[in-house]
C-alpha atoms as a PDB file:
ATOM      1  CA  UNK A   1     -79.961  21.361  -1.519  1.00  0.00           C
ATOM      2  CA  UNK A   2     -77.518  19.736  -3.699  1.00  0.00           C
ATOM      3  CA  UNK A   3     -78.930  19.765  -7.299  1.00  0.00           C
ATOM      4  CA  UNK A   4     -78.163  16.716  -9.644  1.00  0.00           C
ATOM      5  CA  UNK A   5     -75.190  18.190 -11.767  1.00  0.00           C
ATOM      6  CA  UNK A   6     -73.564  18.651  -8.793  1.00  0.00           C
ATOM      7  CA  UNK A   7     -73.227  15.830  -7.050  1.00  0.00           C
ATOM      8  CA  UNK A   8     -72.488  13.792  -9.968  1.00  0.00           C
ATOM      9  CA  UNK A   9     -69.282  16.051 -10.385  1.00  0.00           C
ATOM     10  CA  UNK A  10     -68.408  15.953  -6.765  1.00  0.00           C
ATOM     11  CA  UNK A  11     -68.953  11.743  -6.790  1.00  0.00           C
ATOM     12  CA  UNK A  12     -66.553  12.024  -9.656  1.00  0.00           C
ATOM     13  CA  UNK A  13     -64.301  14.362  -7.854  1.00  0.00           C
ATOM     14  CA  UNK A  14     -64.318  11.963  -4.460  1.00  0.00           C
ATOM     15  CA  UNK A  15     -63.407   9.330  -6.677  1.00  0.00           C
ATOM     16  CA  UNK A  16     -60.703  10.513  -8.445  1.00  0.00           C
ATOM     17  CA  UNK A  17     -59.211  11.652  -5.101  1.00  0.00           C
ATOM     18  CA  UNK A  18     -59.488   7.782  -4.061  1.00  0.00           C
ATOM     19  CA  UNK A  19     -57.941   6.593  -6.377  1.00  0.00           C
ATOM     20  CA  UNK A  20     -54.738   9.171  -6.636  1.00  0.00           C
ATOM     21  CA  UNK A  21     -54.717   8.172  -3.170  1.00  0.00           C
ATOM     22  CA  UNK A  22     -54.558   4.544  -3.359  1.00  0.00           C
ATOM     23  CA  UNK A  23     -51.877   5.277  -5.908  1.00  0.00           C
ATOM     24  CA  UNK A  24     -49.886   6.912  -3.917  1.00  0.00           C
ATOM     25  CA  UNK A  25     -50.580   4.800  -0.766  1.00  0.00           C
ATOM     26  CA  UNK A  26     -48.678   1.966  -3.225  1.00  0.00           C
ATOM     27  CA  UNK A  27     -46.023   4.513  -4.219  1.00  0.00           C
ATOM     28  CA  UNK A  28     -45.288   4.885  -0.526  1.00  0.00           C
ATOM     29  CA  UNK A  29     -45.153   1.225   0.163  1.00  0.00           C
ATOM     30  CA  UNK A  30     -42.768   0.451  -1.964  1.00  0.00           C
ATOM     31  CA  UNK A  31     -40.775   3.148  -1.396  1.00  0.00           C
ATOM     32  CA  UNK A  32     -40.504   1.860   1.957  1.00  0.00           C
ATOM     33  CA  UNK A  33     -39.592  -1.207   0.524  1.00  0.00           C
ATOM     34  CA  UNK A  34     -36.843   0.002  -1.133  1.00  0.00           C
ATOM     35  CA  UNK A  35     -35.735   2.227   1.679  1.00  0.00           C
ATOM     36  CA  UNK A  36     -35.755  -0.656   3.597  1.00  0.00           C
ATOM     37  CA  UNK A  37     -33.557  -3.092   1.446  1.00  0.00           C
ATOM     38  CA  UNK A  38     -31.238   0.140   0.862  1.00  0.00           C
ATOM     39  CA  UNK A  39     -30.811   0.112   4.714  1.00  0.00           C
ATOM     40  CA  UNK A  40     -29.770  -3.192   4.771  1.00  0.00           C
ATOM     41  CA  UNK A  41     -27.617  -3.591   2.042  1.00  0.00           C
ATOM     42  CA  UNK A  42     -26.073  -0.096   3.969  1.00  0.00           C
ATOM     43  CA  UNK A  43     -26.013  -2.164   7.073  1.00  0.00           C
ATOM     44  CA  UNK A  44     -23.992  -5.217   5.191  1.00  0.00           C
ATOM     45  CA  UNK A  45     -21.411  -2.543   3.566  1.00  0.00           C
ATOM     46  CA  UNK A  46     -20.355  -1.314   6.975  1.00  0.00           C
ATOM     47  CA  UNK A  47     -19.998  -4.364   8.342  1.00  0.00           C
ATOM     48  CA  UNK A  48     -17.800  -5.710   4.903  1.00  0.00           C
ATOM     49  CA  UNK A  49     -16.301  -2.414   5.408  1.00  0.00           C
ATOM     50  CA  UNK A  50     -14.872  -2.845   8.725  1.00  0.00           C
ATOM     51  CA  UNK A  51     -14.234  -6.044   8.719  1.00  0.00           C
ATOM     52  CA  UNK A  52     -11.616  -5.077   5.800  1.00  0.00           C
ATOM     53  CA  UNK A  53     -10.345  -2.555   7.995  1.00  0.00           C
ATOM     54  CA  UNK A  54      -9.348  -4.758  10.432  1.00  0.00           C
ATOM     55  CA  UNK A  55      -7.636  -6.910   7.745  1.00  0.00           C
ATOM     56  CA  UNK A  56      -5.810  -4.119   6.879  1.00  0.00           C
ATOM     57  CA  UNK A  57      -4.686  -3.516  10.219  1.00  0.00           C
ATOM     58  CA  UNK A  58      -3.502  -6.711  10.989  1.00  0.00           C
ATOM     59  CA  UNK A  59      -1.145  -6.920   7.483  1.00  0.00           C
ATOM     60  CA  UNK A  60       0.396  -3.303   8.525  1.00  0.00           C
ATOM     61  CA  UNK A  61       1.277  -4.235  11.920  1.00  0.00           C
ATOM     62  CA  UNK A  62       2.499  -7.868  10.582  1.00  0.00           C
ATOM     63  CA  UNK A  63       4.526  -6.638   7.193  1.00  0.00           C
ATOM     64  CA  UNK A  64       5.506 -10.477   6.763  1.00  0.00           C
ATOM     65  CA  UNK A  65       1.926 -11.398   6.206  1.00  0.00           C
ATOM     66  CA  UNK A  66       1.638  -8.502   3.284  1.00  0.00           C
ATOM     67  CA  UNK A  67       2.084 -10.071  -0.204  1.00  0.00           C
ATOM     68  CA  UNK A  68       5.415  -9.850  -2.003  1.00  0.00           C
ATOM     69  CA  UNK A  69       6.448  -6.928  -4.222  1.00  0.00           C
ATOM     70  CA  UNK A  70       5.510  -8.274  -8.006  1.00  0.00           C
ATOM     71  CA  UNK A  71       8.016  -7.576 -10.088  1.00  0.00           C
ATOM     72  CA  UNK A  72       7.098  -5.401 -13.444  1.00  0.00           C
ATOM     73  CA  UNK A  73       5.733  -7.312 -16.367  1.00  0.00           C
ATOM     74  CA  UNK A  74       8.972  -7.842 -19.007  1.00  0.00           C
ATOM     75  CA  UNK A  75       8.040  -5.338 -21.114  1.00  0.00           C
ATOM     76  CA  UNK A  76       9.436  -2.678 -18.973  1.00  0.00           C
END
């Protein structure tokens, strides 16, 4: 049998193990969140990325459509 003490210490210890749980049931969540917007924002750079690319790819192959050579501030 269980004597008084001891089950007072193992209520506390159950508890305290609740609650660093529910702490880091939170922690997890948001960083899932954050994984989540990271993936996305990822997901948006790729696409910015490629569509640059392509950009890119057209002025090569069409050197008219490149702009013109500045010429060097007068200081030089």
């Amino acid at each position: 049998m269980i004597e008084e003490p001891e089950a007072t210490d193992l209520a506390a210890r159950i508890v305290t193990l609740e609650t660093k749980m529910a702490f880091q049931d939170q922690a997890i969540e948001e960083l899932n969140q954050a994984l989540a917007e990271h993936f996305k924002e990822i997901e948006s750079l790729k696409r910015e990325l490629h569509n640059l690319g392509s950009q890119l790819r057209d002025v090569e192959s069409h050197p008219a459509l490149a702009p013109g050579v500045e010429p060097p501030p007068p200081h030089y």
